[in-house]
PDB file of N, CA and C in Angstrom:
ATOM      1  N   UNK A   1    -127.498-109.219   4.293  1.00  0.00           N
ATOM      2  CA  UNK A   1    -126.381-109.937   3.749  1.00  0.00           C
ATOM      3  C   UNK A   1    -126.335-109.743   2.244  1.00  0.00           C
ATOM      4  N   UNK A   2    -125.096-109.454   1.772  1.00  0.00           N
ATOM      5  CA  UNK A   2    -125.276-109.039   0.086  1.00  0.00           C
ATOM      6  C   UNK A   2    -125.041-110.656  -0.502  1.00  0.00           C
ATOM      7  N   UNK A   3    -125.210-110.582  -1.752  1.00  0.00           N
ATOM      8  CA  UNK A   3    -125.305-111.409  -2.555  1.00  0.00           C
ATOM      9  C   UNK A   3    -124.704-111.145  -3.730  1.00  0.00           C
ATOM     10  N   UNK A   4    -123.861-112.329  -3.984  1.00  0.00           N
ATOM     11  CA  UNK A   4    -123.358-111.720  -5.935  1.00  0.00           C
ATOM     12  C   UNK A   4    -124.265-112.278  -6.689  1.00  0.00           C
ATOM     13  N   UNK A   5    -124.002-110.852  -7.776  1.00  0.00           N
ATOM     14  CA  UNK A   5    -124.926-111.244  -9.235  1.00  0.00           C
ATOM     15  C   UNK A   5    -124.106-110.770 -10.041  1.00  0.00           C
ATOM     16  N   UNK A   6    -124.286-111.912 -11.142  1.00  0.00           N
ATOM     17  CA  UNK A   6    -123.333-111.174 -12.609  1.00  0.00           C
ATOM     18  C   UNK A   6    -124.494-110.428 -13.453  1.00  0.00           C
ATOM     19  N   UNK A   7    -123.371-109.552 -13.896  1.00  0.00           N
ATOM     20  CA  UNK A   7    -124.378-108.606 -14.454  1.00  0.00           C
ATOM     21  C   UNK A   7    -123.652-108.443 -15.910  1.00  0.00           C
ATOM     22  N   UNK A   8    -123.890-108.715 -17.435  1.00  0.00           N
ATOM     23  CA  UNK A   8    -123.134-108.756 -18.581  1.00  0.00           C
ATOM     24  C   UNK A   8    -123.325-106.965 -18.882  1.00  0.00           C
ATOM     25  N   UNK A   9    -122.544-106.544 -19.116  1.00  0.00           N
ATOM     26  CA  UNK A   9    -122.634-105.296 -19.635  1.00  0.00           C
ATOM     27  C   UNK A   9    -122.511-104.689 -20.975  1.00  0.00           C
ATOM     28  N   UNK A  10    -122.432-104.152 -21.820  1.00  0.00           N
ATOM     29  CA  UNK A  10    -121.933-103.645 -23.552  1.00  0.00           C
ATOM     30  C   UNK A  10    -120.478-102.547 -22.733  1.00  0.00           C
ATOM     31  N   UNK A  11    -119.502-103.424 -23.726  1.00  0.00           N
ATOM     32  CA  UNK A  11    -118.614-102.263 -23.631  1.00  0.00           C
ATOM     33  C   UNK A  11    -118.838-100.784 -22.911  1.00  0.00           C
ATOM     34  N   UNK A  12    -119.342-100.403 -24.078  1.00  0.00           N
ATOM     35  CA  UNK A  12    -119.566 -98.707 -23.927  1.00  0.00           C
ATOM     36  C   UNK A  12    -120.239 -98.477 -22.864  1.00  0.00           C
ATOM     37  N   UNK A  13    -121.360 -99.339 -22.599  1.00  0.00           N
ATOM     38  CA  UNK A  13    -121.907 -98.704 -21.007  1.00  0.00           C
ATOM     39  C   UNK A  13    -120.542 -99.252 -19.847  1.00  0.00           C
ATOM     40  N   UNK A  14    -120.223-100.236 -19.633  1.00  0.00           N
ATOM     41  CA  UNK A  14    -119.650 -99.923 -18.704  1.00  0.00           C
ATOM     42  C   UNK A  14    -118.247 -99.231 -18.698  1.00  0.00           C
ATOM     43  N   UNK A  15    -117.404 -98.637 -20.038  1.00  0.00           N
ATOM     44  CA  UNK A  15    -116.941 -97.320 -19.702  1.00  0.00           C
ATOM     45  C   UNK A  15    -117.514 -96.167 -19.405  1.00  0.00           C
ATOM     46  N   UNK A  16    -118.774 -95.716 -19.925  1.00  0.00           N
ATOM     47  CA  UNK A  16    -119.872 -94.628 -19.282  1.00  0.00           C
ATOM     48  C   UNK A  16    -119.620 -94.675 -17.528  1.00  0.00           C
ATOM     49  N   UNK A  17    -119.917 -95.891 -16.957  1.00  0.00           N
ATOM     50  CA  UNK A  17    -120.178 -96.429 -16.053  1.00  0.00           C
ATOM     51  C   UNK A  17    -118.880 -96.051 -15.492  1.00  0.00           C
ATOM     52  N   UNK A  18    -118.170 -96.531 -15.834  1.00  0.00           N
ATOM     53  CA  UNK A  18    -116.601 -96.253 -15.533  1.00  0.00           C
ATOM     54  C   UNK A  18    -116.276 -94.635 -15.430  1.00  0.00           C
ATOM     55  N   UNK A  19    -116.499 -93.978 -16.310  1.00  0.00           N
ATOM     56  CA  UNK A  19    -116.431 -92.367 -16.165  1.00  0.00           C
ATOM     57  C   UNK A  19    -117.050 -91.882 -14.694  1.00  0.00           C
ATOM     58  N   UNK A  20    -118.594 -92.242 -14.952  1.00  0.00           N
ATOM     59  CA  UNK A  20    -119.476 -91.455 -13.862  1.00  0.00           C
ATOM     60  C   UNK A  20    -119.093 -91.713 -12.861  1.00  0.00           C
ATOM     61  N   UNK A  21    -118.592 -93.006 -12.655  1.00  0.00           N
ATOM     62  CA  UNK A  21    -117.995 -93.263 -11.087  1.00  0.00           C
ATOM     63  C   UNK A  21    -117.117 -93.259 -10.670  1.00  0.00           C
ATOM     64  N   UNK A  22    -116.036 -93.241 -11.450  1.00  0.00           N
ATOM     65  CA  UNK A  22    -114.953 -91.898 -11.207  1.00  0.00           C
ATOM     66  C   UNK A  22    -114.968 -90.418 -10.424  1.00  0.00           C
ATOM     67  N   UNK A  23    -115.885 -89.963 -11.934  1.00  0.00           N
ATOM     68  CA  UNK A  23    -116.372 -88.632 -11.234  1.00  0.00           C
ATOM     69  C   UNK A  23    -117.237 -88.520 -10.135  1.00  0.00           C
ATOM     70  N   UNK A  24    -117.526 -89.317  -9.597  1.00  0.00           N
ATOM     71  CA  UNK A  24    -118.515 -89.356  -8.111  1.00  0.00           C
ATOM     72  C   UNK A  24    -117.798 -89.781  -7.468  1.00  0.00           C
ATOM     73  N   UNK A  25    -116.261 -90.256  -7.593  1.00  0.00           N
ATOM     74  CA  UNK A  25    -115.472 -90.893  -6.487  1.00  0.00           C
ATOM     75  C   UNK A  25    -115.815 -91.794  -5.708  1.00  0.00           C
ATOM     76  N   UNK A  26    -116.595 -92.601  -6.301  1.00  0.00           N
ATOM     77  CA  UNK A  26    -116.807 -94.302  -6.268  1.00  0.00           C
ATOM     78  C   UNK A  26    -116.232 -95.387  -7.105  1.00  0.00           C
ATOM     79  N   UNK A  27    -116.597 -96.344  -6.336  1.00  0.00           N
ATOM     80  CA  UNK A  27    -115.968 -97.509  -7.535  1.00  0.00           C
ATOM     81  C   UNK A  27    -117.406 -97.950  -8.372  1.00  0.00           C
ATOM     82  N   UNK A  28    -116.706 -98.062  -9.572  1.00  0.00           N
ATOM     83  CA  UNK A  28    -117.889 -98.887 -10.459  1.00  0.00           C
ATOM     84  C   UNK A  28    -119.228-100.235 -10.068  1.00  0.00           C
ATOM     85  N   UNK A  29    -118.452-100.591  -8.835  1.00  0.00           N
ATOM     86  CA  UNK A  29    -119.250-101.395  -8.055  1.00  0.00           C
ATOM     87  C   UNK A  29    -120.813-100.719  -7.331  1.00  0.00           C
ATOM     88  N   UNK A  30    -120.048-100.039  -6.288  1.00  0.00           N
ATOM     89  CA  UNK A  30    -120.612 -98.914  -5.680  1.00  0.00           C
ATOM     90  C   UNK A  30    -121.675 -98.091  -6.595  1.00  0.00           C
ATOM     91  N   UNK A  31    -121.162 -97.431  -7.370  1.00  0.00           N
ATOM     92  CA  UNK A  31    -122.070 -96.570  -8.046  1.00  0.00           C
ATOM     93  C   UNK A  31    -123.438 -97.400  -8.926  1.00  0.00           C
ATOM     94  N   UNK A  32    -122.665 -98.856  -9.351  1.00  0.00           N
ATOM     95  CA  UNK A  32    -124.295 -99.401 -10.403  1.00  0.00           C
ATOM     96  C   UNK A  32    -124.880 -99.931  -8.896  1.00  0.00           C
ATOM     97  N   UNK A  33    -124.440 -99.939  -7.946  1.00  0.00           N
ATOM     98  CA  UNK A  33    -125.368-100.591  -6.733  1.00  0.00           C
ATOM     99  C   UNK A  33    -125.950 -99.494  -6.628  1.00  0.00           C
ATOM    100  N   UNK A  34    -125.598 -98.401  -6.081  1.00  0.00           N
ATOM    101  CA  UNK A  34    -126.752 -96.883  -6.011  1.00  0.00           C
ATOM    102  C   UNK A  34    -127.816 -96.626  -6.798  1.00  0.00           C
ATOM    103  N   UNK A  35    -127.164 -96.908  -8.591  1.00  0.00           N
ATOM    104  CA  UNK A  35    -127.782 -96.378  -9.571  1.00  0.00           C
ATOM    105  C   UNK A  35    -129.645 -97.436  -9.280  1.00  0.00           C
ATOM    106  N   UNK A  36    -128.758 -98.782  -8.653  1.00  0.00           N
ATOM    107  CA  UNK A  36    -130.107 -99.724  -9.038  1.00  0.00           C
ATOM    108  C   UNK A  36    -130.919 -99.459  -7.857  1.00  0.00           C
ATOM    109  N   UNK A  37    -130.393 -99.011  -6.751  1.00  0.00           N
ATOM    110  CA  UNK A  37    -130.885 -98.803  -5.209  1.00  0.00           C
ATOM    111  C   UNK A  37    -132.316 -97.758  -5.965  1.00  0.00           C
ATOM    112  N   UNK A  38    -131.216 -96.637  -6.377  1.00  0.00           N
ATOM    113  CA  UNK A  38    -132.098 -95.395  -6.724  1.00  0.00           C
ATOM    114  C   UNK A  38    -133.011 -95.681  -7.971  1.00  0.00           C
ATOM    115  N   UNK A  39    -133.210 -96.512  -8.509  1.00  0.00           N
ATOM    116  CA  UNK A  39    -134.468 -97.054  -9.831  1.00  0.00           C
ATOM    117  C   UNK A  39    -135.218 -97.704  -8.840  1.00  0.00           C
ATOM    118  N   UNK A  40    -135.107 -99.070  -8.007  1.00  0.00           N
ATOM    119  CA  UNK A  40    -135.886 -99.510  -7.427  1.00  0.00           C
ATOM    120  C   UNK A  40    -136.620 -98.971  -6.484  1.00  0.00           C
ATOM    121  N   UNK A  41    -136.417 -97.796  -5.893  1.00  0.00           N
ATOM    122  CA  UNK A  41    -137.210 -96.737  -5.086  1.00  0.00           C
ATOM    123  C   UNK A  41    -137.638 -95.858  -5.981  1.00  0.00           C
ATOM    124  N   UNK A  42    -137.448 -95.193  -6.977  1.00  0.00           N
ATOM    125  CA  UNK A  42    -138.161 -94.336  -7.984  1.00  0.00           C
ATOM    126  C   UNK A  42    -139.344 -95.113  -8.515  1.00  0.00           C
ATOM    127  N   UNK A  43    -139.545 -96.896  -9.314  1.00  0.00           N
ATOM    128  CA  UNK A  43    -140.348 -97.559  -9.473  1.00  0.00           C
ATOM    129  C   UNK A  43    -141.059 -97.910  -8.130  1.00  0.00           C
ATOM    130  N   UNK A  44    -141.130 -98.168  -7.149  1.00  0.00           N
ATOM    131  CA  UNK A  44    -141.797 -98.462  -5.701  1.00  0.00           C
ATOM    132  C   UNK A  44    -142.690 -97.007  -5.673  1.00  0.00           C
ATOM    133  N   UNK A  45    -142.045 -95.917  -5.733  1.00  0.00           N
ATOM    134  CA  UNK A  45    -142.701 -94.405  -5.579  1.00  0.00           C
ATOM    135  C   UNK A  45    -143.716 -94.540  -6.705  1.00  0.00           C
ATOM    136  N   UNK A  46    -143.280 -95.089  -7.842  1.00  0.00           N
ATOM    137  CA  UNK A  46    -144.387 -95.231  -9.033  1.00  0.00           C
ATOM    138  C   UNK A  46    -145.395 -95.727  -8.927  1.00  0.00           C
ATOM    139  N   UNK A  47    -145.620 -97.199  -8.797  1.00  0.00           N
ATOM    140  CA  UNK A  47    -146.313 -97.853  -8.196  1.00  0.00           C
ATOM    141  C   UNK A  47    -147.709 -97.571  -7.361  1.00  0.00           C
ATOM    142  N   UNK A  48    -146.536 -96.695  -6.346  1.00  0.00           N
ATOM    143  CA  UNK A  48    -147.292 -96.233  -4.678  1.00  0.00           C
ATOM    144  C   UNK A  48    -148.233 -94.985  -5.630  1.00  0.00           C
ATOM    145  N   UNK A  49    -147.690 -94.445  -5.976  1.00  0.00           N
ATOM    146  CA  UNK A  49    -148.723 -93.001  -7.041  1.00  0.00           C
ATOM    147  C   UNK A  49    -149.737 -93.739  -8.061  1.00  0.00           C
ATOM    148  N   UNK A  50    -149.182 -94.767  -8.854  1.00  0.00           N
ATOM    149  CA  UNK A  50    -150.396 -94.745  -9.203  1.00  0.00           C
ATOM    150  C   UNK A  50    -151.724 -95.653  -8.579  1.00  0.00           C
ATOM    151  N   UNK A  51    -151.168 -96.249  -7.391  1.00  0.00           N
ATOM    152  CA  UNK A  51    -152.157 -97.085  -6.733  1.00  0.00           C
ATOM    153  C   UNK A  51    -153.016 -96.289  -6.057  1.00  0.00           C
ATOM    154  N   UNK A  52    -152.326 -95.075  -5.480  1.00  0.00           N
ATOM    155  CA  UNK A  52    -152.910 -93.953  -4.832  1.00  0.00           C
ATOM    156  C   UNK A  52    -154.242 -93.087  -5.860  1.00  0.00           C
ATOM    157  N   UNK A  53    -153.660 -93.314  -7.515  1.00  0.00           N
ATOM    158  CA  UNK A  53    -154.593 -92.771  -8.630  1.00  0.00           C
ATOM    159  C   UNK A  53    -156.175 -93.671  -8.594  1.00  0.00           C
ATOM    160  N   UNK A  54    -155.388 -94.605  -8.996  1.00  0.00           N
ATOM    161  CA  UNK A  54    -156.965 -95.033  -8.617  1.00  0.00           C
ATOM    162  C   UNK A  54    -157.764 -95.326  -7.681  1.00  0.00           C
ATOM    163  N   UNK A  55    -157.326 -95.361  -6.615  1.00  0.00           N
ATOM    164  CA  UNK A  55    -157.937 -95.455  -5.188  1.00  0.00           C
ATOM    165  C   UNK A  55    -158.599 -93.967  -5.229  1.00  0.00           C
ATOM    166  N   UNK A  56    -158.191 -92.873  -5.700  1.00  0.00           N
ATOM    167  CA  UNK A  56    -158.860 -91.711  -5.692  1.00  0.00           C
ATOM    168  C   UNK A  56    -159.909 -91.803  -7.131  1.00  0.00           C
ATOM    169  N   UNK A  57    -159.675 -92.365  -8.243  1.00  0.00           N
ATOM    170  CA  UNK A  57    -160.690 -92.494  -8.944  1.00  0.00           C
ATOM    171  C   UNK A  57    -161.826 -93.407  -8.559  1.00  0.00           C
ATOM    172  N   UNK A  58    -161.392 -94.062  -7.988  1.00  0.00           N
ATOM    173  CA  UNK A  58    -162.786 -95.272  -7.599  1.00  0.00           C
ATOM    174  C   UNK A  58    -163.704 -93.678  -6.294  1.00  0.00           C
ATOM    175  N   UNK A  59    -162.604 -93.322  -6.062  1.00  0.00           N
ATOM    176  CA  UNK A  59    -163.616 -92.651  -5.031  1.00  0.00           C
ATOM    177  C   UNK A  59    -164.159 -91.234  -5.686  1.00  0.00           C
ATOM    178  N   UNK A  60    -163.589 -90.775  -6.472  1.00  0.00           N
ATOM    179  CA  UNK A  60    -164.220 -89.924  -7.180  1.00  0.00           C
ATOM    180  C   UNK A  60    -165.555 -90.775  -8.031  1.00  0.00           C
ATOM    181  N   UNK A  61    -165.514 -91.762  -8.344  1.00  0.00           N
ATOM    182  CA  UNK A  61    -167.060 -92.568  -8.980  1.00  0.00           C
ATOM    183  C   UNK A  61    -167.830 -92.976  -7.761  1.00  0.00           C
ATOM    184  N   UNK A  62    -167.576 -93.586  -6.877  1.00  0.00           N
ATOM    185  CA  UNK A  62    -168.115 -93.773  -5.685  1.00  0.00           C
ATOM    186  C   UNK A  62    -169.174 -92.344  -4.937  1.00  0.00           C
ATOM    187  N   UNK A  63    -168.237 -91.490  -4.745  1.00  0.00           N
ATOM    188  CA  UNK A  63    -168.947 -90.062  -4.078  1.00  0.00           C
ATOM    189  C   UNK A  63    -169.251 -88.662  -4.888  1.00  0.00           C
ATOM    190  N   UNK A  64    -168.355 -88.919  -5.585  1.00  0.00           N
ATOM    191  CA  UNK A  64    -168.669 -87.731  -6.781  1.00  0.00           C
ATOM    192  C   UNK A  64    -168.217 -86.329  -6.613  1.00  0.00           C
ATOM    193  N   UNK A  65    -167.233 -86.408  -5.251  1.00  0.00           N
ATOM    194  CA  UNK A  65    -166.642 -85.028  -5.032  1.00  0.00           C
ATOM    195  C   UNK A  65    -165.345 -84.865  -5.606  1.00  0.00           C
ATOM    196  N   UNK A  66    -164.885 -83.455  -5.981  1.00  0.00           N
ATOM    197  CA  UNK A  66    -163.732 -83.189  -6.841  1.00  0.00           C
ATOM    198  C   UNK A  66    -163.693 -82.247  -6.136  1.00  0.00           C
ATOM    199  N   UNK A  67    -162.431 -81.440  -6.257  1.00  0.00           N
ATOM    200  CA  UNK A  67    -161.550 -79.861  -5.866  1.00  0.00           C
ATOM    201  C   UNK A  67    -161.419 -79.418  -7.194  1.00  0.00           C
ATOM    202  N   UNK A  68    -161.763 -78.107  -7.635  1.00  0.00           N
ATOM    203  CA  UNK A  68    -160.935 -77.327  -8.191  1.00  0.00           C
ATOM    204  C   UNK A  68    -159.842 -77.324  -8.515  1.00  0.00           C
ATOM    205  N   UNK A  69    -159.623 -77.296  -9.652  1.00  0.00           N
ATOM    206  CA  UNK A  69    -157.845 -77.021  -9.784  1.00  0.00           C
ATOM    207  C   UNK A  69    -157.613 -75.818  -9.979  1.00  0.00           C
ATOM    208  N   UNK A  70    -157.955 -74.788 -10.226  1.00  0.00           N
ATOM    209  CA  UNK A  70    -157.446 -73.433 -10.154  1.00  0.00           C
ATOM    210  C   UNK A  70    -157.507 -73.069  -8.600  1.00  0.00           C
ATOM    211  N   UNK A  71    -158.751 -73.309  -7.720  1.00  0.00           N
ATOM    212  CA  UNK A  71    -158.505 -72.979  -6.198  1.00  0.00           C
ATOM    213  C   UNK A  71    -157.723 -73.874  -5.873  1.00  0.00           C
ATOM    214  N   UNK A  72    -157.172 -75.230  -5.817  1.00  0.00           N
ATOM    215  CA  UNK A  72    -156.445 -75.737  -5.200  1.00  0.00           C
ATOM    216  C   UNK A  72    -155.171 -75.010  -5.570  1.00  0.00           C
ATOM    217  N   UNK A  73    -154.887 -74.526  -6.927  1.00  0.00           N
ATOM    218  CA  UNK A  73    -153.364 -74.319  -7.249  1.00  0.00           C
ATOM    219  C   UNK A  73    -153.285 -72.212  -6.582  1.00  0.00           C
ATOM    220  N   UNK A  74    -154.596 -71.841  -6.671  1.00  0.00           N
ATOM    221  CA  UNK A  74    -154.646 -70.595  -6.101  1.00  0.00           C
ATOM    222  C   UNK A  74    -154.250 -70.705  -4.275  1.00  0.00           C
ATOM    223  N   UNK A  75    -154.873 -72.164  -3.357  1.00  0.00           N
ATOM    224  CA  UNK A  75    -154.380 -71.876  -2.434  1.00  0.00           C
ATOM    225  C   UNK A  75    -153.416 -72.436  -2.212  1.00  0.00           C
ATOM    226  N   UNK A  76    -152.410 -72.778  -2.751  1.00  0.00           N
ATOM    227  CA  UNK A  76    -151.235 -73.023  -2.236  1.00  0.00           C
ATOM    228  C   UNK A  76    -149.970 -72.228  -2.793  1.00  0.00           C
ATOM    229  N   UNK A  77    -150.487 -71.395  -3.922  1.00  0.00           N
ATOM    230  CA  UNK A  77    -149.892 -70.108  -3.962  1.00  0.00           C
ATOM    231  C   UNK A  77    -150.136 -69.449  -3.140  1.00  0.00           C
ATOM    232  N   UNK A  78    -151.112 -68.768  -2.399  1.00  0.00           N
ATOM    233  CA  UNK A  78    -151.013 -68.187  -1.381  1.00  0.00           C
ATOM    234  C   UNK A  78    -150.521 -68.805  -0.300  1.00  0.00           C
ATOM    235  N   UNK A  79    -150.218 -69.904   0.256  1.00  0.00           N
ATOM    236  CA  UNK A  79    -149.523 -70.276   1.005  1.00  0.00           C
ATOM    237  C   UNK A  79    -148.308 -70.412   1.179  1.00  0.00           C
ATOM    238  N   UNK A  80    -147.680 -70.643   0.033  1.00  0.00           N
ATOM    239  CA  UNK A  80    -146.290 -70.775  -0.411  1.00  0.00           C
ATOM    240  C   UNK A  80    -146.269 -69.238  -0.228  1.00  0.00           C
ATOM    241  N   UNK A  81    -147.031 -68.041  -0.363  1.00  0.00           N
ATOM    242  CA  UNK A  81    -146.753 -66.784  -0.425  1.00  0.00           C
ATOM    243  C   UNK A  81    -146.954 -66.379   1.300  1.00  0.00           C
ATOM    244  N   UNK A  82    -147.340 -67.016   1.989  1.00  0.00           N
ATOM    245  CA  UNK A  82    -147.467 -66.670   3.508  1.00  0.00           C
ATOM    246  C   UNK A  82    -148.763 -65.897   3.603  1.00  0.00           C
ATOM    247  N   UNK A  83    -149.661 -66.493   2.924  1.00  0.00           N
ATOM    248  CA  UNK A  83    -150.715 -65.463   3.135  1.00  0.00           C
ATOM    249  C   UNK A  83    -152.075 -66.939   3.684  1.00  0.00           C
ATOM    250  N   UNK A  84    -152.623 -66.332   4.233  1.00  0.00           N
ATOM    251  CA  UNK A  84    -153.996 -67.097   4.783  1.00  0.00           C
ATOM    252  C   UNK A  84    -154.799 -67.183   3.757  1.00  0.00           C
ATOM    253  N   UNK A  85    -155.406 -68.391   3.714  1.00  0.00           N
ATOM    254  CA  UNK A  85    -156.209 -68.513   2.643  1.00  0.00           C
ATOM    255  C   UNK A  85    -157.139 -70.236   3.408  1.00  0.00           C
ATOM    256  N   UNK A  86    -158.264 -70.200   2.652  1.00  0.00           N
ATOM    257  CA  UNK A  86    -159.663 -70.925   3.066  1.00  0.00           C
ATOM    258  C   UNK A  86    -159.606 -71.833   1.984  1.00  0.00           C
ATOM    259  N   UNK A  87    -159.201 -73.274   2.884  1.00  0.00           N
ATOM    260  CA  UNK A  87    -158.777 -74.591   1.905  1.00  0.00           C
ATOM    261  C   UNK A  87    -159.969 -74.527   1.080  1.00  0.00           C
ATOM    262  N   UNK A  88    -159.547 -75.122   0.013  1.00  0.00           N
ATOM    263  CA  UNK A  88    -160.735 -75.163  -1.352  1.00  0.00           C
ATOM    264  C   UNK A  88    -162.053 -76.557  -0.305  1.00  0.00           C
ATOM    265  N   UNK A  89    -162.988 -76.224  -1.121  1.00  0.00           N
ATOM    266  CA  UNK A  89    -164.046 -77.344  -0.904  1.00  0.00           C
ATOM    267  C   UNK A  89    -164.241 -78.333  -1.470  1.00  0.00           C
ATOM    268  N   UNK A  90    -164.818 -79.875  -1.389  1.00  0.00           N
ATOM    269  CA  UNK A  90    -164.973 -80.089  -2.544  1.00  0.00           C
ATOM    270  C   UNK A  90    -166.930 -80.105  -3.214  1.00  0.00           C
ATOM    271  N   UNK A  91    -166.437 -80.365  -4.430  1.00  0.00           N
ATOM    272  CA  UNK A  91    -168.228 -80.084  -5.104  1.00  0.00           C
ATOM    273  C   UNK A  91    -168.128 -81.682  -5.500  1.00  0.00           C
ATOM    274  N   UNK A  92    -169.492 -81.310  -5.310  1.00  0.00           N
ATOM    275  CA  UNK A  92    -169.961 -82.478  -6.339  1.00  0.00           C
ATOM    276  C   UNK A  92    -169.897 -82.305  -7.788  1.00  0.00           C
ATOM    277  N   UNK A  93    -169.776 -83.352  -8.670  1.00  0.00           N
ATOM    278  CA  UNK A  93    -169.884 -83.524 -10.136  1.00  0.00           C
ATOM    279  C   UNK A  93    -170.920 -83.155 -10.943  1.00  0.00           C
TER     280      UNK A  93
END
């Protein structure tokens, strides 16, 4: 169920606002609802990455294994190239 919210704007942004959603053949409504749809999933993705960062740093202090970054970025060039290649390992620290 939607909900209204006022939202105060500056002039100039919401003619900006007014342009772009024009040119996207939306209404000004429509388009700042997308614009905020699409920030609040870009910040959620943020979030999710860096929670994912340190969950891999605690475990990199925890066990002490790392990958390569030249073999990791070597095998997935060869993969992206269609060629077989022997996933990297990891080492210890």
């Amino acid at each position: 169920m939607a909900t209204t919210t006022t939202l105060k704007l500056p002039e100039d942004l919401k003619a900006r606002i007014a342009t772009a959603a024009e040119a996207a053949g939306k209404t000004s409504h429509a388009y700042m609802v997308d614009a905020l749809a699409s920030q609040a999933a870009f910040d959620e993705r943020r979030r999710a990455f860096v929670a994912a960062a340190f969950v891999a740093e605690q475990e990199v202090a925890e066990y002490g294994l790392v990958f390569d970054a030249d073999e990791v970025f070597s095998h997935i060039q060869a993969k992206l190239d269609g060629k077989i290649s022997k996933r990297p390992k990891a080492k210890k620290l």
